[in-house]
C-alpha atoms as a PDB file:
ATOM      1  CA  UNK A   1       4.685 -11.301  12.166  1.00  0.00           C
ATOM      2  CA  UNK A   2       5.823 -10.725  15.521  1.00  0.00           C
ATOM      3  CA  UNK A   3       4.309 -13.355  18.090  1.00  0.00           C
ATOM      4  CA  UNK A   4       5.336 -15.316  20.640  1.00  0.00           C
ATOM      5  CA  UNK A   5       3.538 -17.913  22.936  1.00  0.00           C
ATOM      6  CA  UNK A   6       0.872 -17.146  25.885  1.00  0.00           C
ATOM      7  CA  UNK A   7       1.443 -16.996  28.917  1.00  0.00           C
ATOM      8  CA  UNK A   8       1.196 -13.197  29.591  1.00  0.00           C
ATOM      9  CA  UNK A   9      -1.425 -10.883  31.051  1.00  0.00           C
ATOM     10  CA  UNK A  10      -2.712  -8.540  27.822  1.00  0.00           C
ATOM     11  CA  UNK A  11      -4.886  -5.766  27.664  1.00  0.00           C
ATOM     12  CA  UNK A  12      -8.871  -6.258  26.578  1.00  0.00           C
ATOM     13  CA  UNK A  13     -10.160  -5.205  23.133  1.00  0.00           C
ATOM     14  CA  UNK A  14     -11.854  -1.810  23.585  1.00  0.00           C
ATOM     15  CA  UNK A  15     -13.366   0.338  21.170  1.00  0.00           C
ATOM     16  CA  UNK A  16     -12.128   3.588  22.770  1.00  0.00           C
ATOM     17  CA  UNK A  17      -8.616   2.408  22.338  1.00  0.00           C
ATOM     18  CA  UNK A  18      -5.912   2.441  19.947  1.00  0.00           C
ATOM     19  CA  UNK A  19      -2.759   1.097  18.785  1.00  0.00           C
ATOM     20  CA  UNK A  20      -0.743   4.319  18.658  1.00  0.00           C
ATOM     21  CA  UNK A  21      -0.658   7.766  19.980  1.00  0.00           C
ATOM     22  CA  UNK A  22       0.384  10.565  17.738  1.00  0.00           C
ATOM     23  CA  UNK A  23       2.912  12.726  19.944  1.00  0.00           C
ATOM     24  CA  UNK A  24       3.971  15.161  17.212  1.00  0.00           C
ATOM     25  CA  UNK A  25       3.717  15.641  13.455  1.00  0.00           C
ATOM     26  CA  UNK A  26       6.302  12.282  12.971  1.00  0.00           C
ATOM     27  CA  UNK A  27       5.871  10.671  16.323  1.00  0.00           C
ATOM     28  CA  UNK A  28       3.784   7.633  17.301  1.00  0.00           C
ATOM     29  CA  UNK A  29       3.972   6.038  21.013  1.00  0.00           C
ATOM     30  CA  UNK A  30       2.531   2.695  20.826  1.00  0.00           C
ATOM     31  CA  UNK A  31      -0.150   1.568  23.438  1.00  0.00           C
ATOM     32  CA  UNK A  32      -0.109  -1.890  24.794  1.00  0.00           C
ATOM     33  CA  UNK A  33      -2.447  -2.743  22.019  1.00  0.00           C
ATOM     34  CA  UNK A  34       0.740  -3.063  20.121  1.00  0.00           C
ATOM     35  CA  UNK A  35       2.067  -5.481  22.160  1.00  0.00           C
ATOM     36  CA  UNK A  36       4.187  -8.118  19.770  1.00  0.00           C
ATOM     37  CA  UNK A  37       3.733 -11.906  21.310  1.00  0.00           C
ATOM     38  CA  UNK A  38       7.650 -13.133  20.754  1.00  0.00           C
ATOM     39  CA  UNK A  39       8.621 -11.118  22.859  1.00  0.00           C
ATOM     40  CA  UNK A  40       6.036  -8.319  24.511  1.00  0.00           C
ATOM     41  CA  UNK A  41       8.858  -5.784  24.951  1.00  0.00           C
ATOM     42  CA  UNK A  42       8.564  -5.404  20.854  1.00  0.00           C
ATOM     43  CA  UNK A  43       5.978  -3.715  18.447  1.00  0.00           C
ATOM     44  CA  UNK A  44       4.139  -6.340  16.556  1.00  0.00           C
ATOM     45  CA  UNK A  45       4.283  -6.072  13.305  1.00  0.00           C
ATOM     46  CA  UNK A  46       0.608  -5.690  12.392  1.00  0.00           C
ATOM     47  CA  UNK A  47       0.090  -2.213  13.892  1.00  0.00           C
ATOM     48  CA  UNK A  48       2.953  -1.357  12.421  1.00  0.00           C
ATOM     49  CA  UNK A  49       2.028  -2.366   8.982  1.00  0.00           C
ATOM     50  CA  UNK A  50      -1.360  -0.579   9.531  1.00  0.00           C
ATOM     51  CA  UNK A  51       1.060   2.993  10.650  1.00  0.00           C
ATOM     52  CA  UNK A  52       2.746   3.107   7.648  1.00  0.00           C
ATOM     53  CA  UNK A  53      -0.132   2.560   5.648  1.00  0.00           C
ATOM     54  CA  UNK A  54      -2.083   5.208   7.624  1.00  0.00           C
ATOM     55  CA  UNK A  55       0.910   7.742   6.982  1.00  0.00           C
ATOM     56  CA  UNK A  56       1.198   7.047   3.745  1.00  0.00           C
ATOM     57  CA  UNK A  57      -2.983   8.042   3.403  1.00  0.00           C
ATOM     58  CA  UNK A  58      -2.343  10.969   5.235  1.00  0.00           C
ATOM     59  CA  UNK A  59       0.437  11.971   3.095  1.00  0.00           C
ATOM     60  CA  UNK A  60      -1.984  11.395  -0.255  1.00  0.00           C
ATOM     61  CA  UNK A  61      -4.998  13.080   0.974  1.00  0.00           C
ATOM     62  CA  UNK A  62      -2.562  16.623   1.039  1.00  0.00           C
ATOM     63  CA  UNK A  63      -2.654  15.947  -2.971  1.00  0.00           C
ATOM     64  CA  UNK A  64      -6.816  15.773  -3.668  1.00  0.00           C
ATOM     65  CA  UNK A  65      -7.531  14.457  -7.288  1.00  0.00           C
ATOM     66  CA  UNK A  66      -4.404  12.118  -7.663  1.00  0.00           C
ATOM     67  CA  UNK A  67      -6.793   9.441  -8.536  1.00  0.00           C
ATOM     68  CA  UNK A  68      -4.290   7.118  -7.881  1.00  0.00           C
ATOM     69  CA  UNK A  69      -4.660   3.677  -6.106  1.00  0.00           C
ATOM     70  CA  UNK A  70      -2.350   1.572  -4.044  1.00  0.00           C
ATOM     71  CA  UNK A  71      -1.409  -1.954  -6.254  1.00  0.00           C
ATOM     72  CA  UNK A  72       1.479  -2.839  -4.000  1.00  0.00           C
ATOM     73  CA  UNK A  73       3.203  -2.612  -0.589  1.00  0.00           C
ATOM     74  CA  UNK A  74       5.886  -4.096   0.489  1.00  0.00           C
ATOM     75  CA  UNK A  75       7.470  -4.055   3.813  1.00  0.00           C
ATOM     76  CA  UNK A  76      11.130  -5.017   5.188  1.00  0.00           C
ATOM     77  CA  UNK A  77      11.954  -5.512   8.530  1.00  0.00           C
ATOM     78  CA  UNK A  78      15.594  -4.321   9.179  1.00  0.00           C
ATOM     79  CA  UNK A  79      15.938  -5.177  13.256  1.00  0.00           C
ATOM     80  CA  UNK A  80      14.048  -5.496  16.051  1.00  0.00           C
ATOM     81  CA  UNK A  81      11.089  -3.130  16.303  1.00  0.00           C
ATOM     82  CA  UNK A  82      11.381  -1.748  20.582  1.00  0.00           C
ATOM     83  CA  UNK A  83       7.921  -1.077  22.340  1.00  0.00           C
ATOM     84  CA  UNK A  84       9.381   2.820  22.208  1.00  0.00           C
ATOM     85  CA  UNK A  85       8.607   5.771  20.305  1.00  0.00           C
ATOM     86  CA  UNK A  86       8.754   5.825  16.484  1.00  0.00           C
ATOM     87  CA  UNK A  87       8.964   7.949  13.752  1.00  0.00           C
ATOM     88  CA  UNK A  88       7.456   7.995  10.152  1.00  0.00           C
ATOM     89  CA  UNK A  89       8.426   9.538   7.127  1.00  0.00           C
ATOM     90  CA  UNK A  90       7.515   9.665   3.453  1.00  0.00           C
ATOM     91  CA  UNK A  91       9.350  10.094   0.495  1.00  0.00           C
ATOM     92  CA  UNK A  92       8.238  10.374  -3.208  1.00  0.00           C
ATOM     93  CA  UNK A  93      10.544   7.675  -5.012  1.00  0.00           C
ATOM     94  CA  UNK A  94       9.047   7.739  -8.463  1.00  0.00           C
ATOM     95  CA  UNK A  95       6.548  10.330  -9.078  1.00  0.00           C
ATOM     96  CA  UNK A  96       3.571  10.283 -11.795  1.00  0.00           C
ATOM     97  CA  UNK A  97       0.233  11.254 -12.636  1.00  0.00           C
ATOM     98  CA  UNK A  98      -0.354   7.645 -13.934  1.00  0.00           C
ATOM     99  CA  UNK A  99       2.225   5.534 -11.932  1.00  0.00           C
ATOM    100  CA  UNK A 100       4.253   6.663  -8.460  1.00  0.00           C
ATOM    101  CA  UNK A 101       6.170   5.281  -5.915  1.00  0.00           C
ATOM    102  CA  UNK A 102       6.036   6.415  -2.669  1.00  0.00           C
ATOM    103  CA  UNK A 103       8.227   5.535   0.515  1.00  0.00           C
ATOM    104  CA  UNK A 104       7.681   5.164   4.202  1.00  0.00           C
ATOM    105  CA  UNK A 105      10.232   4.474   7.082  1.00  0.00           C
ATOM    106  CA  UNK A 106       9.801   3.861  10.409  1.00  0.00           C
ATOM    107  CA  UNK A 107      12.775   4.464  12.749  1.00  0.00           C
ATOM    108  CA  UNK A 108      12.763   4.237  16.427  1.00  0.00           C
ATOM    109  CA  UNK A 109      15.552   6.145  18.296  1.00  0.00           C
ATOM    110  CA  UNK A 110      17.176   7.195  14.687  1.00  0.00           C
ATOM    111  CA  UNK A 111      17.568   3.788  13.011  1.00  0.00           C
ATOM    112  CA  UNK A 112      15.514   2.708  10.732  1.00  0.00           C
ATOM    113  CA  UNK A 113      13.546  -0.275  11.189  1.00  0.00           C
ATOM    114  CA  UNK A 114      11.174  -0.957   8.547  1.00  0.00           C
ATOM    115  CA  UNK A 115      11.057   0.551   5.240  1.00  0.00           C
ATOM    116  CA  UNK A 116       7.793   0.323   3.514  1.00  0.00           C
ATOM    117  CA  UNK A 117       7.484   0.930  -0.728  1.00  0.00           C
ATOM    118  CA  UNK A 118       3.849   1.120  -2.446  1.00  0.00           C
ATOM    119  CA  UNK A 119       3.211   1.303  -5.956  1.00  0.00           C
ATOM    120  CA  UNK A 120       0.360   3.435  -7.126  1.00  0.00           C
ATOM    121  CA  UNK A 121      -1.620   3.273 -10.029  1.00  0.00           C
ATOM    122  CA  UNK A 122      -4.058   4.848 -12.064  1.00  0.00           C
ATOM    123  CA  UNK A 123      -7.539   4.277 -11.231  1.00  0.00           C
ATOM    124  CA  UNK A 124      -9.648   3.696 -14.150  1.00  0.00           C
ATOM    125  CA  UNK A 125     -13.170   1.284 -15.024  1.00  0.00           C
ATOM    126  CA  UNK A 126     -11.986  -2.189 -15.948  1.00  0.00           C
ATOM    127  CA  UNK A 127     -15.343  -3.521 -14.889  1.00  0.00           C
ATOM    128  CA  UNK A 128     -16.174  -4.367 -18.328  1.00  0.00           C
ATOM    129  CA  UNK A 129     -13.082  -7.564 -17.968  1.00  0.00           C
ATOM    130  CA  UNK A 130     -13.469  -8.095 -13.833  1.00  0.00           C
ATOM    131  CA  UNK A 131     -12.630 -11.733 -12.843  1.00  0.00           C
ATOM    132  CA  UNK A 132     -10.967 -13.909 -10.707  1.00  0.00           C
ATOM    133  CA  UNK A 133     -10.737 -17.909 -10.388  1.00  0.00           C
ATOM    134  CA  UNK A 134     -10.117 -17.835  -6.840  1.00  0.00           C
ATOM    135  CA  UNK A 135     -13.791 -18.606  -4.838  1.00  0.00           C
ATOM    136  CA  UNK A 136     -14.666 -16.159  -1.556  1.00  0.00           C
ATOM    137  CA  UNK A 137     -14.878 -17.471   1.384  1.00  0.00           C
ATOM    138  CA  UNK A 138     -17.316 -19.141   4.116  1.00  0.00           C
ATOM    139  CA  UNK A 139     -19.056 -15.761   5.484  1.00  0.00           C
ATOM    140  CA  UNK A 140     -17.049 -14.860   9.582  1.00  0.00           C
ATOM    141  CA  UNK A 141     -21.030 -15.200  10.739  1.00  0.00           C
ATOM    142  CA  UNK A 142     -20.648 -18.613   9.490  1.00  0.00           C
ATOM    143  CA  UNK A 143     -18.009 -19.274  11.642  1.00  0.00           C
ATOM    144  CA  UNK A 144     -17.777 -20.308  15.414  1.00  0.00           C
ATOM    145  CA  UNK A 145     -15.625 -17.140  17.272  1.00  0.00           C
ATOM    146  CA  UNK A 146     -11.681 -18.470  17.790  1.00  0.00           C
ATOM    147  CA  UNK A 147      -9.813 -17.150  20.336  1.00  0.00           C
ATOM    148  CA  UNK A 148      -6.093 -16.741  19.054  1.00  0.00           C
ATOM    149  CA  UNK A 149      -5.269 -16.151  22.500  1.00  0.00           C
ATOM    150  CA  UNK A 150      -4.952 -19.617  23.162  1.00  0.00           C
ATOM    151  CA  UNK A 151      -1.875 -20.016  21.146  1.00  0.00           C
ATOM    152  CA  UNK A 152      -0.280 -16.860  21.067  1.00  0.00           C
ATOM    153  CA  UNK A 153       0.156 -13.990  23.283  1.00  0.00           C
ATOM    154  CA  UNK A 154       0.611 -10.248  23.484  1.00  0.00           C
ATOM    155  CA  UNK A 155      -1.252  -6.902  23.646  1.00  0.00           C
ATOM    156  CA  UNK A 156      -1.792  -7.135  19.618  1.00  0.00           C
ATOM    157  CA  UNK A 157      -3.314 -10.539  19.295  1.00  0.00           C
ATOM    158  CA  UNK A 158      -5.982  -9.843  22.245  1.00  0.00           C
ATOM    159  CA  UNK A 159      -7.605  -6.560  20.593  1.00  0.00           C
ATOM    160  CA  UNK A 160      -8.798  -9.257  17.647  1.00  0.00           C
ATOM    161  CA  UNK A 161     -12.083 -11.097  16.863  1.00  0.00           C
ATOM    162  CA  UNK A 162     -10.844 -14.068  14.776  1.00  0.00           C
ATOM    163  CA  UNK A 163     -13.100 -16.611  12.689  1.00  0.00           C
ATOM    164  CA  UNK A 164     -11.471 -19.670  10.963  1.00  0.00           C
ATOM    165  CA  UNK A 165     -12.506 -22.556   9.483  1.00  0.00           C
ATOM    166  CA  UNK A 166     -11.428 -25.796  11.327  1.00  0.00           C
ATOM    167  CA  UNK A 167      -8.636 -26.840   9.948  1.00  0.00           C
ATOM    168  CA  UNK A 168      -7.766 -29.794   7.758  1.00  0.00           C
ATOM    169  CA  UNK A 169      -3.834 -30.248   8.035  1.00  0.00           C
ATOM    170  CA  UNK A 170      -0.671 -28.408   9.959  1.00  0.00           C
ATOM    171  CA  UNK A 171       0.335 -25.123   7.290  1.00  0.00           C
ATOM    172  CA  UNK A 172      -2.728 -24.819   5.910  1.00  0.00           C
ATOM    173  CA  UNK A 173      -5.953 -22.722   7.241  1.00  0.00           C
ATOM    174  CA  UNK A 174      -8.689 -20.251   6.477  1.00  0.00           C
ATOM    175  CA  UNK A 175      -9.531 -17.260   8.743  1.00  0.00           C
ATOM    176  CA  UNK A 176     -11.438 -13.708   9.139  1.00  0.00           C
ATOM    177  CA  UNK A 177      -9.906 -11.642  11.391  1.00  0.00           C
ATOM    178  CA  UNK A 178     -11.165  -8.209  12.432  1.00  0.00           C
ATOM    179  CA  UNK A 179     -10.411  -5.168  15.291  1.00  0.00           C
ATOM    180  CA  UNK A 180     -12.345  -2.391  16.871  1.00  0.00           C
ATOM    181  CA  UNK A 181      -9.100  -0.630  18.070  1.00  0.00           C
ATOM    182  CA  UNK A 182      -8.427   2.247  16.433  1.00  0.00           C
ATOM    183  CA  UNK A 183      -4.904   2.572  14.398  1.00  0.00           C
ATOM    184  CA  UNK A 184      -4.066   6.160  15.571  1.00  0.00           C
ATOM    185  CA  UNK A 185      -5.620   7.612  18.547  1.00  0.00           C
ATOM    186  CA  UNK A 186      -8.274  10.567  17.963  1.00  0.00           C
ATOM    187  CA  UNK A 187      -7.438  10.149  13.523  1.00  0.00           C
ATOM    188  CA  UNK A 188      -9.887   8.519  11.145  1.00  0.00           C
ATOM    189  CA  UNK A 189      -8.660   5.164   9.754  1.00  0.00           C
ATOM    190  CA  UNK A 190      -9.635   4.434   6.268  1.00  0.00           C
ATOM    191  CA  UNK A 191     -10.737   1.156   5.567  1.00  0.00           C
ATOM    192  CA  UNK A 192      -7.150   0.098   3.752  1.00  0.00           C
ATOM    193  CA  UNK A 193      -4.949   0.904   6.286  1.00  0.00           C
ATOM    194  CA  UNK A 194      -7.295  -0.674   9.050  1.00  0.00           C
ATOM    195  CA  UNK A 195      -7.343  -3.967   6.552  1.00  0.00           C
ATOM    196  CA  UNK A 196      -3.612  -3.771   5.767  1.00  0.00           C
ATOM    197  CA  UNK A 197      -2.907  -3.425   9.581  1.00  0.00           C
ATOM    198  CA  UNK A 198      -4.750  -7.062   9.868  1.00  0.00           C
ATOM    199  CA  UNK A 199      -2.716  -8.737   7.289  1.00  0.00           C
ATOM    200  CA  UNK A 200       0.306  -9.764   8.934  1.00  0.00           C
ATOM    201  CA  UNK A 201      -1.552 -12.016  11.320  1.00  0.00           C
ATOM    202  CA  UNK A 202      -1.727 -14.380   8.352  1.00  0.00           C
ATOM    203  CA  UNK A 203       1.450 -16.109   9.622  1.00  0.00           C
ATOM    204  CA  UNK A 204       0.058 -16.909  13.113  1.00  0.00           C
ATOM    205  CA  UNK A 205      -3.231 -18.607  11.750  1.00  0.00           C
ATOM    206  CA  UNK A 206      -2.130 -21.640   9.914  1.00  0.00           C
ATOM    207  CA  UNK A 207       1.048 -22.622  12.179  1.00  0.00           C
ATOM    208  CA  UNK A 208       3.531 -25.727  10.922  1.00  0.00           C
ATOM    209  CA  UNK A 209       4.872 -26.335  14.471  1.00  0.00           C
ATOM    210  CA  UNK A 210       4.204 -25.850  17.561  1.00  0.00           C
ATOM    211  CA  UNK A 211       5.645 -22.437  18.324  1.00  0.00           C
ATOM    212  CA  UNK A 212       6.304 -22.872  22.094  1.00  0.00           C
ATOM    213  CA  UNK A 213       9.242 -25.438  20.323  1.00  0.00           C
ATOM    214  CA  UNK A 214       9.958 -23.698  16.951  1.00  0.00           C
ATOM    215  CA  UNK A 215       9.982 -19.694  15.943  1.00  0.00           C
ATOM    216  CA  UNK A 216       9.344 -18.818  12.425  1.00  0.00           C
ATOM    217  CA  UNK A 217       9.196 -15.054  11.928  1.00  0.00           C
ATOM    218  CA  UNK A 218       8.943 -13.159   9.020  1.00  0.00           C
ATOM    219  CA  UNK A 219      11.377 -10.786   8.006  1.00  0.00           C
ATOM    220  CA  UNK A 220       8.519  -9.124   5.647  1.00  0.00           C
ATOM    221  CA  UNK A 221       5.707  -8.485   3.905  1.00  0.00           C
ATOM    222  CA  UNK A 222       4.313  -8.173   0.625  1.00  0.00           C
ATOM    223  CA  UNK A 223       1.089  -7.393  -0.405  1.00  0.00           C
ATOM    224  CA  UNK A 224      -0.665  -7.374  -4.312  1.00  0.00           C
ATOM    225  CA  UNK A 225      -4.111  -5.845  -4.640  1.00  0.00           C
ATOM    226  CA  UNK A 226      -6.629  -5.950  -7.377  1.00  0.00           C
ATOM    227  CA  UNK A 227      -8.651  -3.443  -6.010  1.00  0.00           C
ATOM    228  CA  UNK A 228      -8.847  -1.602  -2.448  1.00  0.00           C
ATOM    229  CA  UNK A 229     -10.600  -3.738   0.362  1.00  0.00           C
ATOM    230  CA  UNK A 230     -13.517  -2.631   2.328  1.00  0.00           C
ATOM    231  CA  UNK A 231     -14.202  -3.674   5.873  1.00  0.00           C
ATOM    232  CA  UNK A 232     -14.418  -4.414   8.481  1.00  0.00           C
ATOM    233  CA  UNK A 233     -12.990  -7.938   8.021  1.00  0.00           C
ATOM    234  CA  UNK A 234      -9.691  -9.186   6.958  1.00  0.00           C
ATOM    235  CA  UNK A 235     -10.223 -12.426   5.169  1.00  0.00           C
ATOM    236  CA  UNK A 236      -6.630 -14.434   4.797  1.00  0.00           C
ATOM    237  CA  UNK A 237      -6.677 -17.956   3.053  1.00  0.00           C
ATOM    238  CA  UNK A 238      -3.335 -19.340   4.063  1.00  0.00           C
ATOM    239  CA  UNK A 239      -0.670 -21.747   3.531  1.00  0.00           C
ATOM    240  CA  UNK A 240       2.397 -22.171   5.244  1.00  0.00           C
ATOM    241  CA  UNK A 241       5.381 -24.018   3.936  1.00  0.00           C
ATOM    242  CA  UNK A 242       8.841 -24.637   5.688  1.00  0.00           C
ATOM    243  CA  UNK A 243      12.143 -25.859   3.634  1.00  0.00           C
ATOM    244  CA  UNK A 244      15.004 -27.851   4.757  1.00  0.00           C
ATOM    245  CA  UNK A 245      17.070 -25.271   5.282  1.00  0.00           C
ATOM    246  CA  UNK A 246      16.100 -22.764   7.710  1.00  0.00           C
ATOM    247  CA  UNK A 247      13.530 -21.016   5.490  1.00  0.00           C
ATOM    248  CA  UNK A 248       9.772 -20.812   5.141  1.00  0.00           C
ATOM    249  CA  UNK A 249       7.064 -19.122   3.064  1.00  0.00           C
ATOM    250  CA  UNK A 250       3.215 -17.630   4.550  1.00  0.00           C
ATOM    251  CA  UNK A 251       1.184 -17.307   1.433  1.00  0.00           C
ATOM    252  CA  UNK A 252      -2.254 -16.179   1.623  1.00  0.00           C
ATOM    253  CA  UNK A 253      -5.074 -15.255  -0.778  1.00  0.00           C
ATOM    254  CA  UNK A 254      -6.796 -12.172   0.740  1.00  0.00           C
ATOM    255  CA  UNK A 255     -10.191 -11.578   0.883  1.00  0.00           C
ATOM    256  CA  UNK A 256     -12.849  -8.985   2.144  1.00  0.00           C
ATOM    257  CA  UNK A 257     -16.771  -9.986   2.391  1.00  0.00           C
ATOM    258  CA  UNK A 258     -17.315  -8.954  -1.118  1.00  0.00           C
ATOM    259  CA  UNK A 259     -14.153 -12.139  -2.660  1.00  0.00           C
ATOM    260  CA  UNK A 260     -11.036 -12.097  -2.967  1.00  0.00           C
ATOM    261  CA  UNK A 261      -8.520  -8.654  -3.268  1.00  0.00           C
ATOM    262  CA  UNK A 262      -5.307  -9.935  -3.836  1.00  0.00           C
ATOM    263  CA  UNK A 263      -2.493 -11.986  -2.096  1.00  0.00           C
ATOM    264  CA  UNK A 264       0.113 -11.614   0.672  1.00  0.00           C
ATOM    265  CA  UNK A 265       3.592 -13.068   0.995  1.00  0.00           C
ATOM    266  CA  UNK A 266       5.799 -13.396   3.704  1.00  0.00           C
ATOM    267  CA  UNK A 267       9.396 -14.930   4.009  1.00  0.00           C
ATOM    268  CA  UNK A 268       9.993 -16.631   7.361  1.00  0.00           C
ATOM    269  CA  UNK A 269      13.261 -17.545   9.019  1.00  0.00           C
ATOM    270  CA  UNK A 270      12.974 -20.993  10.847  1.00  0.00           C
ATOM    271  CA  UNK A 271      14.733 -21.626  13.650  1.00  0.00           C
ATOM    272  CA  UNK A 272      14.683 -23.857  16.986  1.00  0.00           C
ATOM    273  CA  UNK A 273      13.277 -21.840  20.109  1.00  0.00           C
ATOM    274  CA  UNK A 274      16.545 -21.464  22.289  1.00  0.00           C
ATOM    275  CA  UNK A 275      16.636 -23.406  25.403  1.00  0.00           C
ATOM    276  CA  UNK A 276      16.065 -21.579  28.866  1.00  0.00           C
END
C-alpha cells in the first residue's frame, strides 16, 4: 500500500469522479483520486490494484460463456509507480476451459511496474459442502464513520468512507471500507474489481507504529477467494506483524456483507522514516 502521513490538501470524494481516465485502448491517466499518501507524486496502490483487475474483466467479457471465475490474484510491485500515464496489457499465460492463467502489466513510460497473475477456475455448484469457520463481521451501519484522513494522507485515502471497530491492540484491527469514485472514468465497474481496488488499504488500517516515525510498505499483494464478492463494502479483518529484521506481514480475512470471501496477504519492508 502506498501511503504516507497527512499533512496535504486532497481532493473530496465525489460520485462523478474517478480514479483513472482512459486516453486510448491501453492508456490510463490517473486523476488526483489516485493520489498515493507516501509520497503524493506516486499512484497508490489501491487504484491500481482495482485497474488491473478492471482490464483483466474487460479482457474476459470479449470471451462470453468462459464460465470461469477468478480464485487468485497476485500482484508485484517492481519500482515506484509515478502519478503519470500508464499502460495495461494482458496476456494468456496458461489457457483452459477448466483452469487459465491470465496476465496483466502495468508500465508507465515503458517499464514495467507491476505485474499482476490471476488464476481462474471453473465455476460449478458446491453449495451442497459451503462452509467456513471464520465468523462475519459487525455490520459498517454498526459502526461509528472513521476518518482515515487523520492518519494518512493523499488523493486515494480521501475518496473513502471507512468503518472500523475500535481497536484493541497496535497490529491488529477490523474495518469496512467503501468508495463512490468510479475506477475508470465513463466504464462500468463490476463489483470485483471495485472490491479488489479496496483491498490494499488493509495495510493502513491496523498500523504497528506510528508512520510519521516508521514506513512499512508493501512490495505486494495477494489475494485468495472462495467465491466473488459483492458490494459495495470491502470488509478487511487485519493483523499486522513486524520481524526483527526489516520485514513485516498484513494479513487480513476479507469479507463482504454477506461473511467472509477469502484472505489477503501482503509482505512489507520495514524501515526507519529518513530524517529531514
Amino acid at each position: 500500500m502506498t501511503i504516507a502521513p497527512t499533512g496535504h490538501e486532497s481532493p473530496r470524494r465525489s460520485s462523478r469522479e474517478s480514479y483513472y481516465e482512459r486516453t486510448d485502448e491501453r492508456h490510463y491517466k490517473p486523476t488526483p483520486h489516485a493520489q498515493g499518501a507516501w509520497s503524493l507524486d506516486e499512484q497508490h496502490f489501491g487504484p491500481v490494484s482495482g485497474l488491473l483487475a478492471h482490464v483483466l474483466d474487460r479482457h474476459l467479457a470479449e470471451r462470453p460463456g468462459a464460465g470461469l471465475a477468478m480464485a487468485r490474484i497476485s500482484y508485484d510491485i517492481l519500482g515506484r509507480i509515478a502519478f503519470e500515464e500508464c499502460e495495461v496489457t494482458v496476456e494468456t499465460i496458461r489457457p483452459g476451459r477448466t483452469i487459465e492463467l491470465l496476465e496483466a502489466v502495468l508500465r508507465i513510460g515503458d517499464r514495467p511496474v507491476v505485474r499482476a497473475r490471476a488464476w481462474l477456475l471453473a465455476s460449478l455448484d458446491t453449495t451442497a459442502v459451503t462452509d467456513t469457520p471464520f465468523e462475519p463481521l459487525p455490520h459498517p451501519d454498526t459502526l461509528a464513520p472513521w476518518t482515515m484522513g487523520d492518519t494518512w494522507g493523499g488523493g486515494y485515502i480521501a475518496s473513502l468512507d471507512a468503518r472500523r471497530v475500535p481497536s484493541q491492540r497496535k497490529g491488529r484491527n477490523q474495518a469496512w471500507i467503501s468508495s463512490t469514485v468510479d475506477l475508470v472514468a465513463g466504464e462500468p465497474r463490476s463489483e470485483l474489481a471495485s472490491y479488489l481496488t479496496l483491498v490494499d488499504t488493509a495495510n493502513g488500517i491496523a498500523v504497528q507504529q506510528d508512520p510519521t516515525a516508521w514506513m512499512f510498505p508493501n512490495v505486494d499483494l495477494t489475494i485468495h477467494l472462495h467465491r466473488t464478492p459483492r458490494g459495495p463494502w470491502t470488509g478487511l479483518d487485519t493483523s499486522v506483524t513486524f520481524g526483527p529484521t526489516g520485514q513485516g506481514v498484513t494479513s487480513s480475512i476479507l469479507h463482504d456483507l454477506h461473511g467472509p470471501v477469502g484472505h489477503a496477504e501482503q509482505i512489507l519492508t520495514v524501515r526507519p522514516m529518513p530524517v529531514g
